[in-house]
Protein backbone atom coordinates (compact mmCIF):
# COMPACT_ATOMS: atom_id res chain seq x y z
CA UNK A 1 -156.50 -16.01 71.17
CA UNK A 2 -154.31 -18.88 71.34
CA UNK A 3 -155.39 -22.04 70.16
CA UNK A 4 -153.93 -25.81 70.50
CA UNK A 5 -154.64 -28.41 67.43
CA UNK A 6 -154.78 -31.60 67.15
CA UNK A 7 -155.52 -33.84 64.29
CA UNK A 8 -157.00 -37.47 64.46
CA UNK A 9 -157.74 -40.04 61.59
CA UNK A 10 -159.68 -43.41 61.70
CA UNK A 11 -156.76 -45.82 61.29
CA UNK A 12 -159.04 -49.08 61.13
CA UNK A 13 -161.48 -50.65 63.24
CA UNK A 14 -161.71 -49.41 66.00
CA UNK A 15 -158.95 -47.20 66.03
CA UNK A 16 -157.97 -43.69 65.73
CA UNK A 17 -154.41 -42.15 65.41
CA UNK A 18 -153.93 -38.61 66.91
CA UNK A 19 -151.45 -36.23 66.42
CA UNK A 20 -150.41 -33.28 68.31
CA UNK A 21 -147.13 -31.20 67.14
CA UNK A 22 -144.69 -34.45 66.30
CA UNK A 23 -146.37 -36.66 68.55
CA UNK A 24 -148.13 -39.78 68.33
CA UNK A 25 -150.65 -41.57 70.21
CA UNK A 26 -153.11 -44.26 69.07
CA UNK A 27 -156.48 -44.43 70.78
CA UNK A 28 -158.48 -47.51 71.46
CA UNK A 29 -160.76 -49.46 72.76
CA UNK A 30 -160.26 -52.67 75.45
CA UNK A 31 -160.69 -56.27 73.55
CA UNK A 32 -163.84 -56.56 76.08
CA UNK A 33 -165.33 -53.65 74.48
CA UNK A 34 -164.98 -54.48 71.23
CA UNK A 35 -161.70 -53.29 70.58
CA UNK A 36 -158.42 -54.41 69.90
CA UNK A 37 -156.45 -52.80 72.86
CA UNK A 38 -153.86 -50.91 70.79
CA UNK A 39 -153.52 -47.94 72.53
CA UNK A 40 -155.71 -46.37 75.61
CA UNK A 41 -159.06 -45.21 75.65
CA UNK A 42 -160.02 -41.69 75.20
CA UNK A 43 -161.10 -41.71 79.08
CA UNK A 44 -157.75 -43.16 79.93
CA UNK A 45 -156.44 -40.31 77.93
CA UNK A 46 -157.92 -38.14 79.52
CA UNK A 47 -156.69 -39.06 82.70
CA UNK A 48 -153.27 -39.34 81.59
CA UNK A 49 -153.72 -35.76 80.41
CA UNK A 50 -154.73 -34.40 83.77
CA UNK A 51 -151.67 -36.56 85.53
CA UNK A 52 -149.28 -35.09 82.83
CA UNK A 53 -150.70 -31.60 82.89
CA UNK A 54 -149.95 -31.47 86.78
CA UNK A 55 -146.48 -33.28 86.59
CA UNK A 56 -145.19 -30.98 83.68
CA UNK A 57 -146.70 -28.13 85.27
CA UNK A 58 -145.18 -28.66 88.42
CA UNK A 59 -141.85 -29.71 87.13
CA UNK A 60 -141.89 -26.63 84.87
CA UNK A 61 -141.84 -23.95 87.91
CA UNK A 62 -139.19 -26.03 89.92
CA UNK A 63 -136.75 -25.52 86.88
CA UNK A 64 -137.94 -21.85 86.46
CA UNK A 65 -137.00 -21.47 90.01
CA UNK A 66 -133.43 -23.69 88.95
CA UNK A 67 -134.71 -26.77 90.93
CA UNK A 68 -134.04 -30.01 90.25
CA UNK A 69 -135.40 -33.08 91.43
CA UNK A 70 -134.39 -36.58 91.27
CA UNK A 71 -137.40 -38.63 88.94
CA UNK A 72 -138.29 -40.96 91.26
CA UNK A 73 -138.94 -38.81 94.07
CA UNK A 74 -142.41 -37.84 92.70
CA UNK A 75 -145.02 -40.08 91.84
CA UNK A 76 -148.66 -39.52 90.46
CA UNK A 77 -151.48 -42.21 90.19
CA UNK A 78 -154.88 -40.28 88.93
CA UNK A 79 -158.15 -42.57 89.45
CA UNK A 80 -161.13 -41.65 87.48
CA UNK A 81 -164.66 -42.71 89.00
CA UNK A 82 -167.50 -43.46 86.35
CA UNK A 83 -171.11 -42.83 86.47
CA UNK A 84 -173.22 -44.44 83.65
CA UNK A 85 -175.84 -43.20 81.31
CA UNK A 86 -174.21 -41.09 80.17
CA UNK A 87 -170.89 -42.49 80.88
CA UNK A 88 -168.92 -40.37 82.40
CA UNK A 89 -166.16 -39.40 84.86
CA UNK A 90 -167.83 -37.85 88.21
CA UNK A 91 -164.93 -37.31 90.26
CA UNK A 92 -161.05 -37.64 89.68
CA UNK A 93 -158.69 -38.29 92.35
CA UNK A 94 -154.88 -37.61 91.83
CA UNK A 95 -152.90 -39.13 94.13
CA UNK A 96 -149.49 -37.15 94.29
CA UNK A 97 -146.68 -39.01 96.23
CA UNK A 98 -143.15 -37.93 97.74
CA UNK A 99 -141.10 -37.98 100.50
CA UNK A 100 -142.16 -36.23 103.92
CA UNK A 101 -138.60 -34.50 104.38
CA UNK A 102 -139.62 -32.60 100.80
CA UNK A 103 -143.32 -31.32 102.39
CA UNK A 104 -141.91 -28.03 102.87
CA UNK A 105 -139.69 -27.41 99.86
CA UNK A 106 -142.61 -28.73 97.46
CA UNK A 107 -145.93 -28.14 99.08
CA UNK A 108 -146.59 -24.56 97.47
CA UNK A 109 -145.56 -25.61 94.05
CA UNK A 110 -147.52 -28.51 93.90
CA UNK A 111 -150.94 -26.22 94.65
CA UNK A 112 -149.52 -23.82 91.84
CA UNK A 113 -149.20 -26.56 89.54
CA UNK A 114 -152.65 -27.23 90.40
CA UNK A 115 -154.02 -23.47 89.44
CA UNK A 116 -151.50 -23.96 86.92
CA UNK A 117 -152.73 -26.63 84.80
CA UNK A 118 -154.77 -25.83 81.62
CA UNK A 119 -156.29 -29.12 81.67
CA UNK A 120 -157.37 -29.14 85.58
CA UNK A 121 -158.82 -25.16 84.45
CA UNK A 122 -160.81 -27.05 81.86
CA UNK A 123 -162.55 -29.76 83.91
CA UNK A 124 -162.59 -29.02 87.16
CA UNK A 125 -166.45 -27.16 86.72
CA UNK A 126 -167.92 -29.91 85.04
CA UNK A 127 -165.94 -33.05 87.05
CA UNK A 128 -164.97 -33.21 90.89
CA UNK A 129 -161.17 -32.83 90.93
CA UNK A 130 -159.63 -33.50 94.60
CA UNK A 131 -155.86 -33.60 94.38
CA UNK A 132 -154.55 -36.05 97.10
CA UNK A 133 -151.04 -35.62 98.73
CA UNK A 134 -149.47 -38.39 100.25
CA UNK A 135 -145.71 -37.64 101.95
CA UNK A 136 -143.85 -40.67 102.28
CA UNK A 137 -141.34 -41.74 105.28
CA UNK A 138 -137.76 -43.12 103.53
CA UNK A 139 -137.79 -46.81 104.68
C-alpha cells in the first residue's frame, strides 16, 4: 500500500516543527492559549489541509484536461465549527468562490475535486463536510 510520512520534532515550548518531503511548517499554539503564535494550530492545519487538498485537486484535473485558469478567479475560505469536551471540529464548511459566467465550465470539476480529495475521503465519516459554492457576478 502506499503510505505518506511525515516527521515532527518538539522545537521548544510549545512548538513543533513538521516536515513533509522538503517542506516546512511550524505548528503552534495562539499567545491566549499559552502559546507563542509561531505558526498555526494543528486544527488550523487541518483546515488548511482540507482547503488545499480541494484547490490542488481541482486545479490538478483542469491542467490534465490542458486548462488554465487565471489565480484569482477561484477563491476558497474553509470554516471549521467546534464542539467542546472533547474539542473538536463538528462540521466544516468550504466556501468555494468564482465567477457565475465560469458555472458551467467548472461546476463538474469542482464535485470531482471533491470525490477527489484524499483528505475530504479521510474526514468526511467522522466530521460534517458541506462544500459551499458561491458564483460571483463581475462588478
Amino acid at each position: 500500500m502506499p503510505e505518506i510520512i511525515v516527521t515532527l520534532q518538539h522545537a521548544g515550548d510549545t512548538v513543533t516543527t513538521g516536515q513533509a518531503r522538503s517542506h516546512s511548517v511550524v505548528v503552534d499554539r495562539p499567545e491566549e492559549k499559552g502559546g507563542n503564535d509561531k505558526g498555526p494550530m494543528g486544527g488550523e492545519l487541518l483546515l488548511l489541509a482540507l482547503g488545499g487538498c480541494f484547490l490542488s485537486t481541482f486545479l490538478g484535473m483542469l491542467k490534465a484536461d490542458g486548462h488554465s485558469l487565471d489565480r484569482e478567479l477561484v477563491s476558497l475560505n474553509v470554516t471549521g465549527v467546534l464542539t467542546p469536551a472533547p474539542t473538536r471540529f463538528t462540521e466544516i464548511i468550504v466556501e468555494v468562490t468564482a465567477p457565475e459566467e465560469l458555472k458551467g465550465e467548472l461546476a463538474k470539476p469542482f464535485l470531482k475535486a471533491e470525490r477527489g480529495c484524499i483528505v475530504h475521503n479521510s474526514i468526511k465519516d467522522a466530521i460534517a463536510v458541506a462544500f459551499e459554492y458561491r458564483w460571483t457576478t463581475g462588478g
